[in-house]
N, C-alpha and C. Protein backbone atom coordinates (compact mmCIF):
# COMPACT_ATOMS: atom_id res chain seq x y z
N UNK A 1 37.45 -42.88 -36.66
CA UNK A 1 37.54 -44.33 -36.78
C UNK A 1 37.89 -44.99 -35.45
N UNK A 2 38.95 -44.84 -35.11
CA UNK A 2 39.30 -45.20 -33.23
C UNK A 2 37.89 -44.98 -32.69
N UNK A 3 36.79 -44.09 -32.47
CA UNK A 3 36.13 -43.76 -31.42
C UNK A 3 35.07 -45.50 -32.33
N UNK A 4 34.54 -45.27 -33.39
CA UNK A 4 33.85 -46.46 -33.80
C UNK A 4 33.96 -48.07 -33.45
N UNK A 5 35.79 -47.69 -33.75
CA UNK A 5 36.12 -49.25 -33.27
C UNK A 5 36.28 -49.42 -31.85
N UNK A 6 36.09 -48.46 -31.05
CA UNK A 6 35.76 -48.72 -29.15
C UNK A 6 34.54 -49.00 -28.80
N UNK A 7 33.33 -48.33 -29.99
CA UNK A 7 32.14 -48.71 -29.82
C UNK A 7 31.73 -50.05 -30.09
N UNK A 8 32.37 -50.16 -30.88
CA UNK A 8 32.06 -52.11 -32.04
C UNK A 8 32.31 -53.19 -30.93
N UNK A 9 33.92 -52.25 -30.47
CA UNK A 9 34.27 -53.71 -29.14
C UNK A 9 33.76 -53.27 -28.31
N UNK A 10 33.19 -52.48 -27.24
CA UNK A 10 32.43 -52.63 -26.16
C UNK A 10 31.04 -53.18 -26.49
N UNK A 11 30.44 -53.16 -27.78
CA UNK A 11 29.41 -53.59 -28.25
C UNK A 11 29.69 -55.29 -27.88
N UNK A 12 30.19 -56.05 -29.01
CA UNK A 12 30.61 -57.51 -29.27
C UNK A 12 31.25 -57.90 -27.86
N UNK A 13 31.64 -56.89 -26.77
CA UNK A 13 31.91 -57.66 -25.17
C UNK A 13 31.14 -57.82 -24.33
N UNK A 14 30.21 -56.60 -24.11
CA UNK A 14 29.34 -56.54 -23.43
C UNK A 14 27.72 -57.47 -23.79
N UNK A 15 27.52 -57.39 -24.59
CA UNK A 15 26.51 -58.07 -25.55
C UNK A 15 26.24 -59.50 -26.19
N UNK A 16 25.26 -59.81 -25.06
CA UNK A 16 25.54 -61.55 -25.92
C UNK A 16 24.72 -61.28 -27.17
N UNK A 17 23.46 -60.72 -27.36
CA UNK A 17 22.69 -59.98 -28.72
C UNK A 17 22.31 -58.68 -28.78
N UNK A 18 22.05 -58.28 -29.51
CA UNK A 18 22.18 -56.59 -30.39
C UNK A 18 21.51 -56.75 -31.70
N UNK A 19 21.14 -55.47 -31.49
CA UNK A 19 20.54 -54.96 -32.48
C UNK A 19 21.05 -53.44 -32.73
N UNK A 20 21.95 -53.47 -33.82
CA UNK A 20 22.40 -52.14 -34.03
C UNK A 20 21.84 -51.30 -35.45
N UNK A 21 21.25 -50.11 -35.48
CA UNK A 21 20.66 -49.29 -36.47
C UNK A 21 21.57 -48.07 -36.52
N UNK A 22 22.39 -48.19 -37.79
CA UNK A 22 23.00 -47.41 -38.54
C UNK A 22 22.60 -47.19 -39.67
N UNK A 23 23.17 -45.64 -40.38
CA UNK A 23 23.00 -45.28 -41.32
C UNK A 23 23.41 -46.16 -42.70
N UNK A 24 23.21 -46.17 -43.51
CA UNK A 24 23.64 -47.30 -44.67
C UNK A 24 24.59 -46.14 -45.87
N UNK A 25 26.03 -46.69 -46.19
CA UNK A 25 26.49 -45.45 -47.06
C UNK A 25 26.00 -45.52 -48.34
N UNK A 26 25.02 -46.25 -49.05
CA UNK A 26 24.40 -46.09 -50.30
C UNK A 26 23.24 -45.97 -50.37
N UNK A 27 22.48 -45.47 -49.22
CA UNK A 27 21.29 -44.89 -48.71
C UNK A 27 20.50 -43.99 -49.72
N UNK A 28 18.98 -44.04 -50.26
CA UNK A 28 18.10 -43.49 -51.15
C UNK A 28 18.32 -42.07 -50.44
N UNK A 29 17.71 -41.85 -49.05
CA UNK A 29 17.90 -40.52 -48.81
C UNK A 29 18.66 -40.52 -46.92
N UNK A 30 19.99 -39.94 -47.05
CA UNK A 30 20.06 -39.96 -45.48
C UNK A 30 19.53 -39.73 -45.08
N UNK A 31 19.15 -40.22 -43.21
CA UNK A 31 18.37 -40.02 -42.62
C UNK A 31 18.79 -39.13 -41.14
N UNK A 32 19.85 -38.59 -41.56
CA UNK A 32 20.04 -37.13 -40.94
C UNK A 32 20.25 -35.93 -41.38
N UNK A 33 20.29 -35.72 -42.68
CA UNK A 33 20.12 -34.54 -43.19
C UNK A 33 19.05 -34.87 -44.23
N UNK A 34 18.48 -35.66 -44.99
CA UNK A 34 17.54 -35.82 -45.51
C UNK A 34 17.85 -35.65 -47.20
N UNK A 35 18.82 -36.02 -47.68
CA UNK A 35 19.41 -35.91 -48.64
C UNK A 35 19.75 -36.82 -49.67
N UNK A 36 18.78 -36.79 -50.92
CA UNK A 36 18.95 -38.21 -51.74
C UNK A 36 20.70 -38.74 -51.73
N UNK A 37 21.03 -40.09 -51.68
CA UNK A 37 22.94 -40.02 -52.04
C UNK A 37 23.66 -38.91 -51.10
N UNK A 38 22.77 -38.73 -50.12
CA UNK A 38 24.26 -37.70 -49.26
C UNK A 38 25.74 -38.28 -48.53
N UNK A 39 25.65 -39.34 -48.23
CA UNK A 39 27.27 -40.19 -47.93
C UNK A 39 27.91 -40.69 -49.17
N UNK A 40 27.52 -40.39 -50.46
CA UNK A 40 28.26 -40.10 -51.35
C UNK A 40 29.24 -39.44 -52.10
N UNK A 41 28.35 -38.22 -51.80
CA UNK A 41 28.81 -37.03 -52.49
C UNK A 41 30.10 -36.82 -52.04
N UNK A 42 31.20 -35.74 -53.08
CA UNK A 42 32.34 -35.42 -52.29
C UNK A 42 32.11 -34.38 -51.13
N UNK A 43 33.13 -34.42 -50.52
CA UNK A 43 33.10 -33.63 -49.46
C UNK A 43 32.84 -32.66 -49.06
N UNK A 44 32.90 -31.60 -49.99
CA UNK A 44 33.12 -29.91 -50.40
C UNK A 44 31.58 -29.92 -50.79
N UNK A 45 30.69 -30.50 -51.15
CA UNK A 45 29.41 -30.92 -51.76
C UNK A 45 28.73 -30.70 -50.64
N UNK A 46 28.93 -31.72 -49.35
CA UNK A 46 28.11 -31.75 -48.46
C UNK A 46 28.10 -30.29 -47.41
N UNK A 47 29.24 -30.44 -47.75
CA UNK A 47 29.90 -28.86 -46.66
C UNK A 47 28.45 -27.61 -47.06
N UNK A 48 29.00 -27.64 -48.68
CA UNK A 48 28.38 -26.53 -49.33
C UNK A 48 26.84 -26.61 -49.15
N UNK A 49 26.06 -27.95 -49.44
CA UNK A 49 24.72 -28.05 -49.26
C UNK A 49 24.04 -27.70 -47.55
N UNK A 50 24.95 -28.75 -46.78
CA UNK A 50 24.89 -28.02 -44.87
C UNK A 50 24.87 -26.38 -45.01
N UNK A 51 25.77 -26.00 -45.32
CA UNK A 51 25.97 -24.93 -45.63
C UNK A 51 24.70 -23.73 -45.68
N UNK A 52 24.52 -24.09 -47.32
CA UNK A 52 23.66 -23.22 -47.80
C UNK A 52 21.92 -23.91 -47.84
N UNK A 53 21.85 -24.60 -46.71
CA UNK A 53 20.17 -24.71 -46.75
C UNK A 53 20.05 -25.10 -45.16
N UNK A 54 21.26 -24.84 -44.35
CA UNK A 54 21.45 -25.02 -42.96
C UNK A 54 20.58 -26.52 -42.39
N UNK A 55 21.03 -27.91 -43.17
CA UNK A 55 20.32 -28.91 -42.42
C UNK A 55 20.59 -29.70 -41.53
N UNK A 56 19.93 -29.68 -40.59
CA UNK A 56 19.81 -30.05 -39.32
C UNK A 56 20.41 -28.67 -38.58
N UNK A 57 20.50 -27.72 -38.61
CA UNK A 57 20.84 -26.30 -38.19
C UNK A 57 22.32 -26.84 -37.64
N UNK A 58 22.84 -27.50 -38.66
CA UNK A 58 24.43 -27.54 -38.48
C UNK A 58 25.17 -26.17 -39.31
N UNK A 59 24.78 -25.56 -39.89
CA UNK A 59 25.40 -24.59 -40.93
C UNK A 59 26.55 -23.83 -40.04
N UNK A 60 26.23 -23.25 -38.25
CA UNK A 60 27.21 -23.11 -37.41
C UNK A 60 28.48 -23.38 -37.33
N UNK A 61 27.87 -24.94 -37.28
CA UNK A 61 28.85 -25.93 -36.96
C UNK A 61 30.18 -26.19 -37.64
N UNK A 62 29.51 -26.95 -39.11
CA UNK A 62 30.10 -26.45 -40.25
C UNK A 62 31.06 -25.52 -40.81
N UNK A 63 30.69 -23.87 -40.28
CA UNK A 63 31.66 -23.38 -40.87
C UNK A 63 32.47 -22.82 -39.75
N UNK A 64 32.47 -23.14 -38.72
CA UNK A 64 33.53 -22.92 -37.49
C UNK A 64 34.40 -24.50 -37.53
N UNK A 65 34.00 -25.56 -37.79
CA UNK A 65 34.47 -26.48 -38.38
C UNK A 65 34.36 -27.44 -39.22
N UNK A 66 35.21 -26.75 -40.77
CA UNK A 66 34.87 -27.48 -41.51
C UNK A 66 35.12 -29.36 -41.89
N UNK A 67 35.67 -29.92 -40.58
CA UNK A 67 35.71 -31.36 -40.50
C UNK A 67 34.43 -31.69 -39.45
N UNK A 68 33.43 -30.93 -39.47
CA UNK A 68 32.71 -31.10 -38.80
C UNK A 68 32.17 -32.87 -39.02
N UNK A 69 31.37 -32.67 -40.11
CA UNK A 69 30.65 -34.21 -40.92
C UNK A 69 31.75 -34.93 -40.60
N UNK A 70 32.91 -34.60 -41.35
CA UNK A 70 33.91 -35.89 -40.91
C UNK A 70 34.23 -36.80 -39.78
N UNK A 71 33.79 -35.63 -38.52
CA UNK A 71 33.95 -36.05 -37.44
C UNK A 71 32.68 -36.87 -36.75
N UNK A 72 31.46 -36.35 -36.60
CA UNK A 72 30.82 -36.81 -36.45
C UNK A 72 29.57 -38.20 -37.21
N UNK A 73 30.09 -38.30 -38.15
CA UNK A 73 29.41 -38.81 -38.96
C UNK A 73 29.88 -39.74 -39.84
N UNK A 74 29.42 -41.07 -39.96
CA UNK A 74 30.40 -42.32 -40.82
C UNK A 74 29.14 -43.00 -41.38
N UNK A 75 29.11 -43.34 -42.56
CA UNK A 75 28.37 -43.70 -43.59
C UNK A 75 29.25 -44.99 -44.08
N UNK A 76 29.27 -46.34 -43.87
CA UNK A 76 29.68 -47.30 -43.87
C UNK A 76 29.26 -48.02 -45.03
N UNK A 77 29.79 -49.36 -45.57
CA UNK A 77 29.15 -49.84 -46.82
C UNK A 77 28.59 -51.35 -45.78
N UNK A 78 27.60 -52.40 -46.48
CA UNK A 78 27.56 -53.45 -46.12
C UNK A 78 28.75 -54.26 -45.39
N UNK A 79 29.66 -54.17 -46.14
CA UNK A 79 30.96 -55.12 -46.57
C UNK A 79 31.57 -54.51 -44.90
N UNK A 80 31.56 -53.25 -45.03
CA UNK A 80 32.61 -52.39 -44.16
C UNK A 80 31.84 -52.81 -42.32
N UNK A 81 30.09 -53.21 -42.50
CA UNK A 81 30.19 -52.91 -41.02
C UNK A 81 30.55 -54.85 -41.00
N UNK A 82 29.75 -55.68 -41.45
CA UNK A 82 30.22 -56.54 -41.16
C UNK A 82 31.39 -56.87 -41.11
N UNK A 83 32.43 -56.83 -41.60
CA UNK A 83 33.94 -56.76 -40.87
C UNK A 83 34.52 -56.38 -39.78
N UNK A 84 33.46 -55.37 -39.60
CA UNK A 84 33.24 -54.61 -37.75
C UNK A 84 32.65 -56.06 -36.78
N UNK A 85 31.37 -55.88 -37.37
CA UNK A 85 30.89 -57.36 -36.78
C UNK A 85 30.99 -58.39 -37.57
N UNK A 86 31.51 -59.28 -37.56
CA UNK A 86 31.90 -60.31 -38.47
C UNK A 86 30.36 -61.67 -37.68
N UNK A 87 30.44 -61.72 -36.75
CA UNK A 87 29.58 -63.03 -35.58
C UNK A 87 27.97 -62.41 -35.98
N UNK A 88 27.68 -61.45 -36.67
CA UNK A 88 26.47 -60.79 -37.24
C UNK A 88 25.83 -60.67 -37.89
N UNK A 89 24.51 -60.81 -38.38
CA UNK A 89 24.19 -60.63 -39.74
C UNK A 89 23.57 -59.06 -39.99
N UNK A 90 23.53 -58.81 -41.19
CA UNK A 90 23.50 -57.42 -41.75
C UNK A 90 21.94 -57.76 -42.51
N UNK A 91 21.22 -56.72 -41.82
CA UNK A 91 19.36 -56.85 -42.73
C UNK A 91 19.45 -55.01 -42.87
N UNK A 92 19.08 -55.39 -44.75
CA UNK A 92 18.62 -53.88 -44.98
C UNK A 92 17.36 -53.41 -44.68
N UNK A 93 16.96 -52.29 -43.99
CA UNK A 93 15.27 -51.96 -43.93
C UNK A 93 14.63 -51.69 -44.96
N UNK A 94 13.45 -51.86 -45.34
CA UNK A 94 12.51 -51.70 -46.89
C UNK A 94 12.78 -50.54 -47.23
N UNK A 95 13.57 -49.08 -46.83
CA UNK A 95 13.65 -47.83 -47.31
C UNK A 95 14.96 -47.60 -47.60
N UNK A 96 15.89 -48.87 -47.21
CA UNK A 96 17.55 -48.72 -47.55
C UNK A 96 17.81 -47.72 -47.18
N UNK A 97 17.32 -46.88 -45.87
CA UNK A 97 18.38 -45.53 -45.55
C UNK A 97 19.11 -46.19 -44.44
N UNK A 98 19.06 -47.35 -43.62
CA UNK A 98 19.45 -47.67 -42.71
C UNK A 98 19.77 -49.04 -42.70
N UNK A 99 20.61 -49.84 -41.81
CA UNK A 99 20.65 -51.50 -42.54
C UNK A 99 20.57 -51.56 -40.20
N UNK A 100 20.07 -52.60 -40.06
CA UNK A 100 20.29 -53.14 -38.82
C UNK A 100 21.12 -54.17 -38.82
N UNK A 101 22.11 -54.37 -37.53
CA UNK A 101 23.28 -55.52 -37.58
C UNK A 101 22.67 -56.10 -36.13
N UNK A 102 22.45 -57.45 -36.35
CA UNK A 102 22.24 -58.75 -35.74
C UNK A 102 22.57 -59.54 -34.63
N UNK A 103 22.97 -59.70 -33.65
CA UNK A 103 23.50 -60.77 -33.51
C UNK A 103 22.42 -61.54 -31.96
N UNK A 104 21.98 -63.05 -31.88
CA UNK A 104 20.91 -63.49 -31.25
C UNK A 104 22.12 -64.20 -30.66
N UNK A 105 21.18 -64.50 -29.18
CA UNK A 105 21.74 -65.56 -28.01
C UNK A 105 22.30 -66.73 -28.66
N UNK A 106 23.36 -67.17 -28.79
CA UNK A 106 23.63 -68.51 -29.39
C UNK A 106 24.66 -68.48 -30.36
N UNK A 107 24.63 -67.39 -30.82
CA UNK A 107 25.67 -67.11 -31.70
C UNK A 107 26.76 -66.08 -31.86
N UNK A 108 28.06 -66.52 -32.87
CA UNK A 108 29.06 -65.66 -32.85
C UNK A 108 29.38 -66.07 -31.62
């Protein structure tokens, strides 16, 4: 969480507009492991599925550390990034695995 919120504010300082593409956490299928509802599931779920079908050839990773996902990986809700960016607007893409956050010359 700290490393996200250094990204958000160097984002909103540096940036008079942006266009940011993140993962969406109620996503049809993630779009890094490829998994209907995978930022859903509990935790031990995802471990086990990385795991046992090795996707994205994290299965390594995974079980030398099992906070691996945790660490690298944040699956956010609507509500959650705009509060990140509040001066932004939030557009879902037609496949809802991803939402883009906004913000044009002039505003925020």
């Amino acid at each position: 969480e700290p490393v996200f919120r250094r990204i958000v504010s160097e984002i909103r300082r540096v940036a008079t507009q942006h266009v940011v593409v993140v993962p969406y956490r109620y996503c049809w299928v993630e779009p890094h492991y490829g998994v209907p509802f995978f930022p859903v599931l509990p935790y031990s779920m995802k471990v086990a599925v990385v795991k046992a079908l090795n996707l994205s050839n994290h299965r390594e990773a995974v079980t030398s550390d099992p906070e691996f996902i945790n660490k690298n990986y944040r699956w956010l809700s609507n509500a959650q990034y705009k509060l990140a960016f509040p001066d932004s607007t939030i557009h879902f893409l037609p496949t809802r695995e991803v939402i883009a956050i906004t913000r044009s010359i002039g505003t925020g």
